[in-house]
PDB file of N, CA and C in Angstrom:
ATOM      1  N   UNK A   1     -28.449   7.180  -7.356  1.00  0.00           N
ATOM      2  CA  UNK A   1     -27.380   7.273  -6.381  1.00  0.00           C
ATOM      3  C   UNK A   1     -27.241   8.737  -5.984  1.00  0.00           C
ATOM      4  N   UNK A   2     -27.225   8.803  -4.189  1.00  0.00           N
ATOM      5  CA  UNK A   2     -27.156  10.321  -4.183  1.00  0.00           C
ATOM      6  C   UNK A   2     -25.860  10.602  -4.077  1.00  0.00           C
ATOM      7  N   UNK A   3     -25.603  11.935  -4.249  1.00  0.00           N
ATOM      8  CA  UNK A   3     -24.323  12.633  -3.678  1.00  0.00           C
ATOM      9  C   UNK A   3     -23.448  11.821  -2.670  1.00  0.00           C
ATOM     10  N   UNK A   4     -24.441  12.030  -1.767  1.00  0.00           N
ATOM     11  CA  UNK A   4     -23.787  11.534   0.065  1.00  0.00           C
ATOM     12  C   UNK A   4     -23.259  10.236  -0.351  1.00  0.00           C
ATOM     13  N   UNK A   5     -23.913   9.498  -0.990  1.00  0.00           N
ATOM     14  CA  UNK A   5     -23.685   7.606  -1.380  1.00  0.00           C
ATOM     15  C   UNK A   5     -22.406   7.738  -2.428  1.00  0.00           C
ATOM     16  N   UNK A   6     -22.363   8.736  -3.124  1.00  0.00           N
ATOM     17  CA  UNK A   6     -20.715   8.496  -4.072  1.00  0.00           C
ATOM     18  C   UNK A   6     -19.868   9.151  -3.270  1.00  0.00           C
ATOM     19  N   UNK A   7     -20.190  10.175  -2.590  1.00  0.00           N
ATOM     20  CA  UNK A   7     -18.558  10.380  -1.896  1.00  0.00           C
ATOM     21  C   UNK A   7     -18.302   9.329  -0.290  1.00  0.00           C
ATOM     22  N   UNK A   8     -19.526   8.631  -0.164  1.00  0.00           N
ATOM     23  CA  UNK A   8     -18.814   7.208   0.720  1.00  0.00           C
ATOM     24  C   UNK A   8     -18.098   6.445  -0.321  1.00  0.00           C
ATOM     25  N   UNK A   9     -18.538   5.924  -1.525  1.00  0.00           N
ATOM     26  CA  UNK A   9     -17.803   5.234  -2.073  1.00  0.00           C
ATOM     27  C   UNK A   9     -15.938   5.348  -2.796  1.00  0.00           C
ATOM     28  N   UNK A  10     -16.694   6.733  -2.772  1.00  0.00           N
ATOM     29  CA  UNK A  10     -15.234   7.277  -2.888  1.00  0.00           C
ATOM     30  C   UNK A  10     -14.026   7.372  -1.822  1.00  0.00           C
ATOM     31  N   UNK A  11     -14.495   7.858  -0.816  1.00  0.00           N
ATOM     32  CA  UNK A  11     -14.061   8.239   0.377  1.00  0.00           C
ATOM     33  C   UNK A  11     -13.743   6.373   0.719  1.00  0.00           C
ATOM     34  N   UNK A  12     -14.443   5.268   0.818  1.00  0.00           N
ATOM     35  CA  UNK A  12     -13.893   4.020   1.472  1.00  0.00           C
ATOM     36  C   UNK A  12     -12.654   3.642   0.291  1.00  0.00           C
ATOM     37  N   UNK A  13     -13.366   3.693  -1.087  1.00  0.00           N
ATOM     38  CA  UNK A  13     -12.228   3.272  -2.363  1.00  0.00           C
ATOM     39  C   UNK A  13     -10.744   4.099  -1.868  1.00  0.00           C
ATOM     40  N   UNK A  14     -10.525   5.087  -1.498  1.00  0.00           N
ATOM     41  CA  UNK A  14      -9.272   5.859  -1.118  1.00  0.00           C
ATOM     42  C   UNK A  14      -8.689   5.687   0.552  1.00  0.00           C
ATOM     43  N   UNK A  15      -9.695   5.241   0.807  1.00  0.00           N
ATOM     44  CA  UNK A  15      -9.344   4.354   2.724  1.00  0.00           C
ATOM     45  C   UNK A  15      -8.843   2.992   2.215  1.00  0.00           C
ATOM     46  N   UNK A  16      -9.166   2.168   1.313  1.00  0.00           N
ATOM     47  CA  UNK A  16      -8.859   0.942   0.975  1.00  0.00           C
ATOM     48  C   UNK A  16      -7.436   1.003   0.280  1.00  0.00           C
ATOM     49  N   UNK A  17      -7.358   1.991  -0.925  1.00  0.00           N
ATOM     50  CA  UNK A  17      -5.974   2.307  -1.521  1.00  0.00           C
ATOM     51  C   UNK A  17      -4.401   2.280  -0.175  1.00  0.00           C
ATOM     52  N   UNK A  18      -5.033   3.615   1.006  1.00  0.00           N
ATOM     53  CA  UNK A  18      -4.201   3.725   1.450  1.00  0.00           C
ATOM     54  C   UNK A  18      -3.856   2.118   2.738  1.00  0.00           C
ATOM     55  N   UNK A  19      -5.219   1.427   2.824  1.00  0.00           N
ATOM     56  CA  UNK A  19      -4.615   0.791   4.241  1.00  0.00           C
ATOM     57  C   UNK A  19      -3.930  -0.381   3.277  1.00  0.00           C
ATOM     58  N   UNK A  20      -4.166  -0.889   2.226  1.00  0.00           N
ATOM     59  CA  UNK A  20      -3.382  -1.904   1.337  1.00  0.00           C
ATOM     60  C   UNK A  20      -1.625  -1.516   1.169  1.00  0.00           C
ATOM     61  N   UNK A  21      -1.140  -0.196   1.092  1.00  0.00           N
ATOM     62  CA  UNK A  21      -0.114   0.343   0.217  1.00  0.00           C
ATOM     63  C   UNK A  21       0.640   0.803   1.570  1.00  0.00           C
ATOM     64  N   UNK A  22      -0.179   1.177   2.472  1.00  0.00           N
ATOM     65  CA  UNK A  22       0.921   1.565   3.709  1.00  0.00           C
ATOM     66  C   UNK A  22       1.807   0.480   4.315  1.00  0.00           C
ATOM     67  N   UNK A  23       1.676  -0.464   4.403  1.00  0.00           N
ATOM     68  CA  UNK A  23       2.701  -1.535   5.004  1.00  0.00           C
ATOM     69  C   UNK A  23       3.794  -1.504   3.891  1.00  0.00           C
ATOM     70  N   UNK A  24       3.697  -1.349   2.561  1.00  0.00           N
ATOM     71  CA  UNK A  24       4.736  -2.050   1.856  1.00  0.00           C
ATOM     72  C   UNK A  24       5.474  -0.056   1.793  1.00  0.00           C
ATOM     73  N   UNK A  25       4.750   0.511   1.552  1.00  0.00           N
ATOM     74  CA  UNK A  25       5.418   2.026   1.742  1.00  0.00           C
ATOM     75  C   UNK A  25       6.174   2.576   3.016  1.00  0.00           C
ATOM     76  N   UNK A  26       5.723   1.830   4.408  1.00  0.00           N
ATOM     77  CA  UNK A  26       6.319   2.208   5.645  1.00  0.00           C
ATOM     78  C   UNK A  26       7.670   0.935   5.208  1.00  0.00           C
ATOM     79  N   UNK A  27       7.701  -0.088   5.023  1.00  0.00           N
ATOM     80  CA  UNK A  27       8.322  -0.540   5.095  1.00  0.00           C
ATOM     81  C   UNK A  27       9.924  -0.454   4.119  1.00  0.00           C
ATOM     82  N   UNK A  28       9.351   0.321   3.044  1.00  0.00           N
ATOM     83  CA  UNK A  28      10.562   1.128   1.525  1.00  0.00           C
ATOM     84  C   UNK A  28      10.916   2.054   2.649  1.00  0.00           C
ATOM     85  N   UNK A  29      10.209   2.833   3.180  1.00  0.00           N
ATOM     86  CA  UNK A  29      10.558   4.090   4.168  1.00  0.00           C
ATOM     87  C   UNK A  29      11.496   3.731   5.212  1.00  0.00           C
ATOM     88  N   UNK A  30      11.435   3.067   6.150  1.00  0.00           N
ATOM     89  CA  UNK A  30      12.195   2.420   7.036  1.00  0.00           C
ATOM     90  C   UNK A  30      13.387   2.038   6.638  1.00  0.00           C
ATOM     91  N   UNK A  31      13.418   1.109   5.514  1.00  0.00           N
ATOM     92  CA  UNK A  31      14.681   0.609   5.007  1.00  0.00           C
ATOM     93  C   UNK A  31      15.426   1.852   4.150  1.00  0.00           C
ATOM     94  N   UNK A  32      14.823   2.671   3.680  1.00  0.00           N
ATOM     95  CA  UNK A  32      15.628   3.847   2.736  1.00  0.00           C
ATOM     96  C   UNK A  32      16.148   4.532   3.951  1.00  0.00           C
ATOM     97  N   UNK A  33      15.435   4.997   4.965  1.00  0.00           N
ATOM     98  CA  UNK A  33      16.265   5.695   6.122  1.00  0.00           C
ATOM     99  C   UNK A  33      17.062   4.876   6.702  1.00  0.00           C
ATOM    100  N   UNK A  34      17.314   3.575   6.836  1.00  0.00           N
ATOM    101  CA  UNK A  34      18.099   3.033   7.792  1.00  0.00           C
ATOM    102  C   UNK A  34      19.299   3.171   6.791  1.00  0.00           C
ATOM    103  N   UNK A  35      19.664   3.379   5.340  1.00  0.00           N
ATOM    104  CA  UNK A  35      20.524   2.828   4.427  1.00  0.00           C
ATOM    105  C   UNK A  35      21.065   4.330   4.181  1.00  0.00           C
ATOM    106  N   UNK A  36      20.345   5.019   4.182  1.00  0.00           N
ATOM    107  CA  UNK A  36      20.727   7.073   4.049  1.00  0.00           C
ATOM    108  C   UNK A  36      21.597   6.898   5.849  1.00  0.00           C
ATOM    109  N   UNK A  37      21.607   6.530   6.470  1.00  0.00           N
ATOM    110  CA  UNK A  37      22.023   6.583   7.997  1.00  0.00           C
ATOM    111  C   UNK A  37      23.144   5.839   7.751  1.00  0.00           C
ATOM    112  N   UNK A  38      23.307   5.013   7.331  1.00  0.00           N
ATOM    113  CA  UNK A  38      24.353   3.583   7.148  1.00  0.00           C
ATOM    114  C   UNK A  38      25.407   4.701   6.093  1.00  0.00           C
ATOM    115  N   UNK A  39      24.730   5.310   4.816  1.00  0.00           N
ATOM    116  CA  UNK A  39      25.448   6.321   4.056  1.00  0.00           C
ATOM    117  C   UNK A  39      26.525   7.268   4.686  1.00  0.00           C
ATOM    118  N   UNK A  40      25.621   7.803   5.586  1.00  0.00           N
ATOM    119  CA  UNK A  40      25.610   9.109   6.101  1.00  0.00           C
ATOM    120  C   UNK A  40      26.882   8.967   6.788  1.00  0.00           C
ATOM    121  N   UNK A  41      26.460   7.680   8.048  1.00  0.00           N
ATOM    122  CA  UNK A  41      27.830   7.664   8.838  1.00  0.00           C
ATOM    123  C   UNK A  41      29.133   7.098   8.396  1.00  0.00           C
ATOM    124  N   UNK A  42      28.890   6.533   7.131  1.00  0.00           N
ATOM    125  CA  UNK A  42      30.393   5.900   6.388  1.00  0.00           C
ATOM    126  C   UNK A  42      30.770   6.654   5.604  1.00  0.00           C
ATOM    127  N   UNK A  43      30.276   7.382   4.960  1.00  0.00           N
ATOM    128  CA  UNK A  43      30.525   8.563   4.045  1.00  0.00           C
ATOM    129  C   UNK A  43      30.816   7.351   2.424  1.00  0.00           C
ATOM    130  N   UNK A  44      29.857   6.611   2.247  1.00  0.00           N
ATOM    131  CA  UNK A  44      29.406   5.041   0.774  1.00  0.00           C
ATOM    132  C   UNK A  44      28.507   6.211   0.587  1.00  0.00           C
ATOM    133  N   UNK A  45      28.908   6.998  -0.985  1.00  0.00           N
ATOM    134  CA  UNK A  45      27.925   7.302  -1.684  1.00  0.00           C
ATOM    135  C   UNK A  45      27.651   6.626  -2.912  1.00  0.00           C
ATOM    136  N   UNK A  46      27.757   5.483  -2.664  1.00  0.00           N
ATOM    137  CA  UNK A  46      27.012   4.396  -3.650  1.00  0.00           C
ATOM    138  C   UNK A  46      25.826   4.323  -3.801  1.00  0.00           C
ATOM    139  N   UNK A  47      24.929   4.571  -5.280  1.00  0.00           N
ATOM    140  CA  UNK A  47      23.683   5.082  -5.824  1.00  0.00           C
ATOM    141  C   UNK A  47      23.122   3.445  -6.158  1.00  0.00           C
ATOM    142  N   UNK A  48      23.601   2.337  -5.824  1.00  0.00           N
ATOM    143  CA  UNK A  48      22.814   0.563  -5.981  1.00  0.00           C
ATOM    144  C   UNK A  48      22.753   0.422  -4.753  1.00  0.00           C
ATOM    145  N   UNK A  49      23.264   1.010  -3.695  1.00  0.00           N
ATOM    146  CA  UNK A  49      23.101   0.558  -2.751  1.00  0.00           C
ATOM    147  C   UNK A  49      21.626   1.135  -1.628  1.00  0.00           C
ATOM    148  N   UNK A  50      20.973   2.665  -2.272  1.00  0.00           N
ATOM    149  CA  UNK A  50      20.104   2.910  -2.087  1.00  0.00           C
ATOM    150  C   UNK A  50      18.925   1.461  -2.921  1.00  0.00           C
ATOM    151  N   UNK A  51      19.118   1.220  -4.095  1.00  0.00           N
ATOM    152  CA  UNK A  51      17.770   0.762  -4.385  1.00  0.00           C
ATOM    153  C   UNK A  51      17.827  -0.772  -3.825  1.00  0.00           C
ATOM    154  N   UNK A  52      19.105  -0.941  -4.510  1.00  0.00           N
ATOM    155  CA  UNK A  52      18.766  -2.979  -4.338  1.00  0.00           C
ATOM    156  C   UNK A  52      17.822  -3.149  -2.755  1.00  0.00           C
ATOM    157  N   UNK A  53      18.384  -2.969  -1.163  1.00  0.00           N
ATOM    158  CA  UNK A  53      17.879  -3.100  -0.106  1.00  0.00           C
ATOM    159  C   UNK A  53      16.249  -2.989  -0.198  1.00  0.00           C
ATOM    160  N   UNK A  54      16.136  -1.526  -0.645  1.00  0.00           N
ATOM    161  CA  UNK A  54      14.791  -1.541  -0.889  1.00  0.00           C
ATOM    162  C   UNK A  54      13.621  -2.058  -1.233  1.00  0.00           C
ATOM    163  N   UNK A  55      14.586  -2.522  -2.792  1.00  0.00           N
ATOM    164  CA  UNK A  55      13.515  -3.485  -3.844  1.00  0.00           C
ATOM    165  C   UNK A  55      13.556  -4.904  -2.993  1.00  0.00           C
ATOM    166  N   UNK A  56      14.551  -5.210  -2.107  1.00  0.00           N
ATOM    167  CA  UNK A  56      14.571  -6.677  -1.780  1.00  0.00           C
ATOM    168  C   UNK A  56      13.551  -6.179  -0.552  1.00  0.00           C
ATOM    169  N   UNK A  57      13.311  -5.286   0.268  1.00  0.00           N
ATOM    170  CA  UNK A  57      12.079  -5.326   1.193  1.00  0.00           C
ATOM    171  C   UNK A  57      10.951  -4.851   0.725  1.00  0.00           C
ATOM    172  N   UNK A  58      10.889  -4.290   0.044  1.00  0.00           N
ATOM    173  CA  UNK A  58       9.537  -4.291  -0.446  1.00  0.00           C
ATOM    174  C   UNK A  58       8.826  -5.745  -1.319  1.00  0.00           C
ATOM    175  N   UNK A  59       9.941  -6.587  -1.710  1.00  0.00           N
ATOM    176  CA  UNK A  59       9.506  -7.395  -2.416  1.00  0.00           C
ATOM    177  C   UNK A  59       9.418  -8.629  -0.989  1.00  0.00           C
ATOM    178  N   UNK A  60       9.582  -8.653  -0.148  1.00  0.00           N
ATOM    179  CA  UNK A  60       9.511  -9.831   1.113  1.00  0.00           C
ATOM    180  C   UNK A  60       8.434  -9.201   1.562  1.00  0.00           C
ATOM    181  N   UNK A  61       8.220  -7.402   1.681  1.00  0.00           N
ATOM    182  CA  UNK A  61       7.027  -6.858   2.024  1.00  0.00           C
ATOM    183  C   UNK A  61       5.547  -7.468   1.579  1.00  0.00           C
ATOM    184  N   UNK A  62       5.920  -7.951  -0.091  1.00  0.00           N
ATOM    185  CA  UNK A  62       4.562  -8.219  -1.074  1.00  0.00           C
ATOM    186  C   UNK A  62       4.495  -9.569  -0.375  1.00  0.00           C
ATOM    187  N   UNK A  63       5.718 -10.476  -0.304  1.00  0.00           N
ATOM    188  CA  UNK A  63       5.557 -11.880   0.059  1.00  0.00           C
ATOM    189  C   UNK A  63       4.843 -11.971   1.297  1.00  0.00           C
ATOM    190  N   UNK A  64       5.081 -11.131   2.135  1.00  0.00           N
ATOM    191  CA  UNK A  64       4.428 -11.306   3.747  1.00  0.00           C
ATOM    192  C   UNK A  64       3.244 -10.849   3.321  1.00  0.00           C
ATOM    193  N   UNK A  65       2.711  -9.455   3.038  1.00  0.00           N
ATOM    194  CA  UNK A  65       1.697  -9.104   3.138  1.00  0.00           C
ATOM    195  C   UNK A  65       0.920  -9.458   2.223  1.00  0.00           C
ATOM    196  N   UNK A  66       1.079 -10.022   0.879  1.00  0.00           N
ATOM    197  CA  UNK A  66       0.452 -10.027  -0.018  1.00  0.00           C
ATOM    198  C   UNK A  66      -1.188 -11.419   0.062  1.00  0.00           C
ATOM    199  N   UNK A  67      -1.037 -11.884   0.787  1.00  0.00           N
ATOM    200  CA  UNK A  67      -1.815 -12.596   1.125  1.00  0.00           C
ATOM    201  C   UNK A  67      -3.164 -12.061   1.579  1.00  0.00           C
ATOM    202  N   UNK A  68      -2.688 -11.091   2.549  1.00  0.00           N
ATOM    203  CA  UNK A  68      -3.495 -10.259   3.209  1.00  0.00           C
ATOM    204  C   UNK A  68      -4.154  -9.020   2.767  1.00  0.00           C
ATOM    205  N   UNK A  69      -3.144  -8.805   1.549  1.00  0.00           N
ATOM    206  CA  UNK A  69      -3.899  -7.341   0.903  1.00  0.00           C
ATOM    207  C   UNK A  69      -4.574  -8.034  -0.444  1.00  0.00           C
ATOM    208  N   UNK A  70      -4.649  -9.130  -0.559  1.00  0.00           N
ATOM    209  CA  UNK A  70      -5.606 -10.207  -1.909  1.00  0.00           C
ATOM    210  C   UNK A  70      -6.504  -9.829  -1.091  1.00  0.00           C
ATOM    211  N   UNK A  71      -7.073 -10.760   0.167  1.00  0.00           N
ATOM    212  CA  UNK A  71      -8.004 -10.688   1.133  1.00  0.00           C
ATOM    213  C   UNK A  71      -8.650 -10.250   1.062  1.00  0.00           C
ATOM    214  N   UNK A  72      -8.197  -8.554   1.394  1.00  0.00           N
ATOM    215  CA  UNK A  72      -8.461  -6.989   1.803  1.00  0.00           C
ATOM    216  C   UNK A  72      -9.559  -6.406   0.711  1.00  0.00           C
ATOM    217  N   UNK A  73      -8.597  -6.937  -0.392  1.00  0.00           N
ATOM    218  CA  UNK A  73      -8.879  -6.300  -1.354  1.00  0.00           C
ATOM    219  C   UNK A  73     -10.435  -7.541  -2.114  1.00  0.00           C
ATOM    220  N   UNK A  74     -10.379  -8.327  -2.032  1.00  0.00           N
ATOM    221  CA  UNK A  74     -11.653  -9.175  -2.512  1.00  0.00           C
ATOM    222  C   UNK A  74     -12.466  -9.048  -1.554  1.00  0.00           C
ATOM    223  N   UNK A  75     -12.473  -8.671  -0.624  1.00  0.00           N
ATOM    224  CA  UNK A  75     -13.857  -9.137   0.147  1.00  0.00           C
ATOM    225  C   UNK A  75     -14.315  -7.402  -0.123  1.00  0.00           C
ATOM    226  N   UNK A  76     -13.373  -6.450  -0.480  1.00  0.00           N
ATOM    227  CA  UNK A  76     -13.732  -4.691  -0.669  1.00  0.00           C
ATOM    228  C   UNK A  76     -14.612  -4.777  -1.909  1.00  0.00           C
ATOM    229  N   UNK A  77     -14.075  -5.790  -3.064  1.00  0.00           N
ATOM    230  CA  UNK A  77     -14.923  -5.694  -4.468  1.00  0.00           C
ATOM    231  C   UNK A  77     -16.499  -6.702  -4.030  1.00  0.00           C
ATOM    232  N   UNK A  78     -16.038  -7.961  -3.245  1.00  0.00           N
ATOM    233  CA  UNK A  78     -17.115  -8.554  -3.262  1.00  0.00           C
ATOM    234  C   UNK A  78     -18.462  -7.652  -2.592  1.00  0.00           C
ATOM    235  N   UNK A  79     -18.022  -6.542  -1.369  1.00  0.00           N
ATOM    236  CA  UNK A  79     -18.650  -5.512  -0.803  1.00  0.00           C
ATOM    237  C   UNK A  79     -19.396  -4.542  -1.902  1.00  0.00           C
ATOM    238  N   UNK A  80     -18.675  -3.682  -2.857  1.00  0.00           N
ATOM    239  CA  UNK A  80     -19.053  -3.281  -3.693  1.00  0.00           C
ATOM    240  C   UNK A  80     -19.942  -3.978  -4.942  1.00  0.00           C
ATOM    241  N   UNK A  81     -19.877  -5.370  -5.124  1.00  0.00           N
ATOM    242  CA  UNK A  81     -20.827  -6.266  -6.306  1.00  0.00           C
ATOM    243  C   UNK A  81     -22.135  -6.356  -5.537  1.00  0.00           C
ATOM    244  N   UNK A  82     -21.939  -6.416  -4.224  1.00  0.00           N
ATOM    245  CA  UNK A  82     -23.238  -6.645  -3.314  1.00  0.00           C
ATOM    246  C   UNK A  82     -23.846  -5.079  -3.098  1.00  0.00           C
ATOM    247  N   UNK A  83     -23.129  -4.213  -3.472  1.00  0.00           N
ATOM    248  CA  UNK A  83     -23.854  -2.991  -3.005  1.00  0.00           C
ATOM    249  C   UNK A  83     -24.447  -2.279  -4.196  1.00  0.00           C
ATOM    250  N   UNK A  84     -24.059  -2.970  -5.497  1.00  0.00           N
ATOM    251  CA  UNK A  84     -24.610  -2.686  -7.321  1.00  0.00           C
ATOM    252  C   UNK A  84     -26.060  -2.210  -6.922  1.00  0.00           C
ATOM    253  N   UNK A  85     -27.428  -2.800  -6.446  1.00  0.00           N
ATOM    254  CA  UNK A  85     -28.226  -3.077  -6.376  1.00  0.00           C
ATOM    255  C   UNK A  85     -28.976  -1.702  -6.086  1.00  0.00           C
ATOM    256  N   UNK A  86     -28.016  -1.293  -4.411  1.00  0.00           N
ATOM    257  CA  UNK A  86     -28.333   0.424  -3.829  1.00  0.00           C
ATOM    258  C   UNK A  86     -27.981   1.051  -5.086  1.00  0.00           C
ATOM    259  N   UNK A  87     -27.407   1.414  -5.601  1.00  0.00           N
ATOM    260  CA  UNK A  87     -26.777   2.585  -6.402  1.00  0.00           C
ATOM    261  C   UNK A  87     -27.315   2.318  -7.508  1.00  0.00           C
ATOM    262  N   UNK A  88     -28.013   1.105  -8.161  1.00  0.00           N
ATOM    263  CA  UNK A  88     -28.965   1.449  -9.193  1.00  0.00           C
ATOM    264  C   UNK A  88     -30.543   2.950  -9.265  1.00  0.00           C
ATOM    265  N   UNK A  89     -31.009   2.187  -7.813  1.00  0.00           N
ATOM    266  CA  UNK A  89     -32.162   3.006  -7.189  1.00  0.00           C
ATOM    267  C   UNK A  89     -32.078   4.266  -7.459  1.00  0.00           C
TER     268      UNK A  89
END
């Protein structure tokens, strides 16, 4: 295996990390700013009211997306079991 061939593998393994993790991370993001705004303008410095919202969208996040990042993510390993063969050479 040359050089050039592990830092593709590396380089797609860390393209795959991020396109799996960004929907459920934009989506904690979105809801933590909309709830710091909701804070902000009522002057609720209630410290459950940052997480619960969160944990409940990120967890409808896994339910929606999670289908899709199984997918994502098996056909990336089945890619890599099929590519064993190059990287023996």
């Amino acid at each position: 295996m040359s050089i050039g061939y592990a830092v593709y593998l590396l380089r797609s393994g860390i393209f795959q990390i991020l396109i799996l993790s960004a929907p459920v991370l934009l989506i904690g993001l979105v809801v933590g700013l909309i709830v710091s705004v909701l804070q902000a303008t009522t002057s609720i410095q209630e410290q459950t009211l940052t997480f619960v919202p969160k944990i409940a969208a990120i967890l409808l996040a896994l339910v929606f997306f999670g289908p899709w990042m199984f997918a994502n993510l098996a056909q990336y390993t089945i890619q890599l079991f099929q590519q064993i063969p190059a990287m023996v050479r």
